[in-house]
C-alpha atoms as a PDB file:
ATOM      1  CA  UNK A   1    -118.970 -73.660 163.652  1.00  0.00           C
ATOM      2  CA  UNK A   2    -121.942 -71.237 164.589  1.00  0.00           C
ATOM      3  CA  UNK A   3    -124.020 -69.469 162.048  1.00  0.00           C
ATOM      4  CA  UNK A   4    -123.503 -66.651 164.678  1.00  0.00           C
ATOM      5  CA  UNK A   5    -119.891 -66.723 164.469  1.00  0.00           C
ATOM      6  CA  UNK A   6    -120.154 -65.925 160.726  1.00  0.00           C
ATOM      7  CA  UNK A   7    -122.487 -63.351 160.969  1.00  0.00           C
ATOM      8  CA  UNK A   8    -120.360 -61.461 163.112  1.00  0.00           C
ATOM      9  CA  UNK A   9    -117.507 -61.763 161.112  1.00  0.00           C
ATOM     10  CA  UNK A  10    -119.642 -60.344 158.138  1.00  0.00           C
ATOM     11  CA  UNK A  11    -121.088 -57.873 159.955  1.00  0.00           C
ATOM     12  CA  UNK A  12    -117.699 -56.253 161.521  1.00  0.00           C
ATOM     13  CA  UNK A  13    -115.592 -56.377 157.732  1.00  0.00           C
ATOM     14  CA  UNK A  14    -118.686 -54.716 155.742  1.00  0.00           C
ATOM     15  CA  UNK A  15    -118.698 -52.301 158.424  1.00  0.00           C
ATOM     16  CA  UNK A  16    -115.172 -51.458 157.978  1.00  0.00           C
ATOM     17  CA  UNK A  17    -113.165 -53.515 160.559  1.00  0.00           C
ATOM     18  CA  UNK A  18    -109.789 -53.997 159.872  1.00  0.00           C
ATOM     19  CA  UNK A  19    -108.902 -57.905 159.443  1.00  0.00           C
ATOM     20  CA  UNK A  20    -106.663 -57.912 162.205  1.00  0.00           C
ATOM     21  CA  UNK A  21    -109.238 -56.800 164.380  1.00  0.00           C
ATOM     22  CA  UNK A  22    -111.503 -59.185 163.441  1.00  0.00           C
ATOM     23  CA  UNK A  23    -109.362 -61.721 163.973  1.00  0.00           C
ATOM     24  CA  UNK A  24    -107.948 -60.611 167.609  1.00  0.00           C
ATOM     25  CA  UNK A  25    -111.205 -60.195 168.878  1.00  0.00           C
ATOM     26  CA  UNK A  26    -113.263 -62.374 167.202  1.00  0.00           C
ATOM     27  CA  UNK A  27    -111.297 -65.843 165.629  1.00  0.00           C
ATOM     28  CA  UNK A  28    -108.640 -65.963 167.911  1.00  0.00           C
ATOM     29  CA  UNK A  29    -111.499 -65.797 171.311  1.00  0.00           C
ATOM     30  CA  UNK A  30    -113.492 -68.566 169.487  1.00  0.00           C
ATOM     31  CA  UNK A  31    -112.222 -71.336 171.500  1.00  0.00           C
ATOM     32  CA  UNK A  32    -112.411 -73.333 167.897  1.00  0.00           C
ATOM     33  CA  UNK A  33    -109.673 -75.632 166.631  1.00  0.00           C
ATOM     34  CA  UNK A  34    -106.887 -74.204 164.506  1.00  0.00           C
ATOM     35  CA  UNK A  35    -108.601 -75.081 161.275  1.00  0.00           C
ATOM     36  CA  UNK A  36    -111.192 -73.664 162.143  1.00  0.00           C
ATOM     37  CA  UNK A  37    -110.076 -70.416 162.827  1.00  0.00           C
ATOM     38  CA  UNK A  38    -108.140 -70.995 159.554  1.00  0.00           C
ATOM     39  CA  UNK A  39    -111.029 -71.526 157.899  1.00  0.00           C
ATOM     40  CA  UNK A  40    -112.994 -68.132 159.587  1.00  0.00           C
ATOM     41  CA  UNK A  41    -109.736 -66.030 158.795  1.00  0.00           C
ATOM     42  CA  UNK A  42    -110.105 -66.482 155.310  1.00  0.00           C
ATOM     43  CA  UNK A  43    -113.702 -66.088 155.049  1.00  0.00           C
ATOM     44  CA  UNK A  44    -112.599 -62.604 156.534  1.00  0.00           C
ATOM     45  CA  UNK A  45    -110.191 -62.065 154.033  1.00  0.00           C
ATOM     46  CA  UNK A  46    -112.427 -62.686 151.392  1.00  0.00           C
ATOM     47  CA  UNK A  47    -113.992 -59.057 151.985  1.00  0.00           C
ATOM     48  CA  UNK A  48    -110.742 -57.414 152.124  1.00  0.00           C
ATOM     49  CA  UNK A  49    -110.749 -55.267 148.566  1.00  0.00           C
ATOM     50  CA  UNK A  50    -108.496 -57.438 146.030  1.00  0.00           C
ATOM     51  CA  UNK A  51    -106.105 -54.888 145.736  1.00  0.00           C
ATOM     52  CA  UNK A  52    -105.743 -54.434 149.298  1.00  0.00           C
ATOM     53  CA  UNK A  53    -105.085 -58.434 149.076  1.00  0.00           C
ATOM     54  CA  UNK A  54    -102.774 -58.215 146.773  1.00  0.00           C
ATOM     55  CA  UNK A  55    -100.273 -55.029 148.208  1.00  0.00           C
ATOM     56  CA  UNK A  56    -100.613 -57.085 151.492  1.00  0.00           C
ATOM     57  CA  UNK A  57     -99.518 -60.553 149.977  1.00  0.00           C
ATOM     58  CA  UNK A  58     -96.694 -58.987 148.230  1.00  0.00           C
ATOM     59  CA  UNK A  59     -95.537 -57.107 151.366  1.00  0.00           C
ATOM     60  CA  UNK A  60     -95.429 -60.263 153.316  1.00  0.00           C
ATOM     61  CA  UNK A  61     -93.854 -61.872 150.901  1.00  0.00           C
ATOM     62  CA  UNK A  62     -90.800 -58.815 150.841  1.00  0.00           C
ATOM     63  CA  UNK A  63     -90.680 -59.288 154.341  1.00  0.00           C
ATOM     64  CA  UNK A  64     -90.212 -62.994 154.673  1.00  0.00           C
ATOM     65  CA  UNK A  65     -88.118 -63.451 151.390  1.00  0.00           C
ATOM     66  CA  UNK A  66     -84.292 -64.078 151.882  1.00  0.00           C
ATOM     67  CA  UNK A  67     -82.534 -61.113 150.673  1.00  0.00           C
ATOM     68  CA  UNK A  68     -80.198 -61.147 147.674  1.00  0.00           C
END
């Protein structure tokens, strides 16, 4: 994985990218493996305010939880 890779990555979030533009137009047109991009995507996560993590976790997991 390129140093050039992550430095675009860090570049884009601490300028205010959203994550899912970071990873349409930067993971996903890496042309790495799948774990790979699994491993950028959460490097890009990591600069995604905690509490911002957290109300996006829990909405995900509403969404995808059976309903009772």
């Amino acid at each position: 994985m390129s140093a050039s890779i992550l430095s675009e990555i860090r570049k884009r979030m601490r300028h205010g990218d959203s994550i899912d533009e970071v990873d349409f137009e930067v993971i996903e047109r890496s042309g790495l493996s799948s774990n790979e991009k699994a491993a950028l995507w959460l490097y890009a996560w990591s600069f995604v305010p905690r509490r911002a993590q957290r109300a996006s976790a829990e909405l995900h997991l509403r969404l995808v939880a059976p309903h009772r």
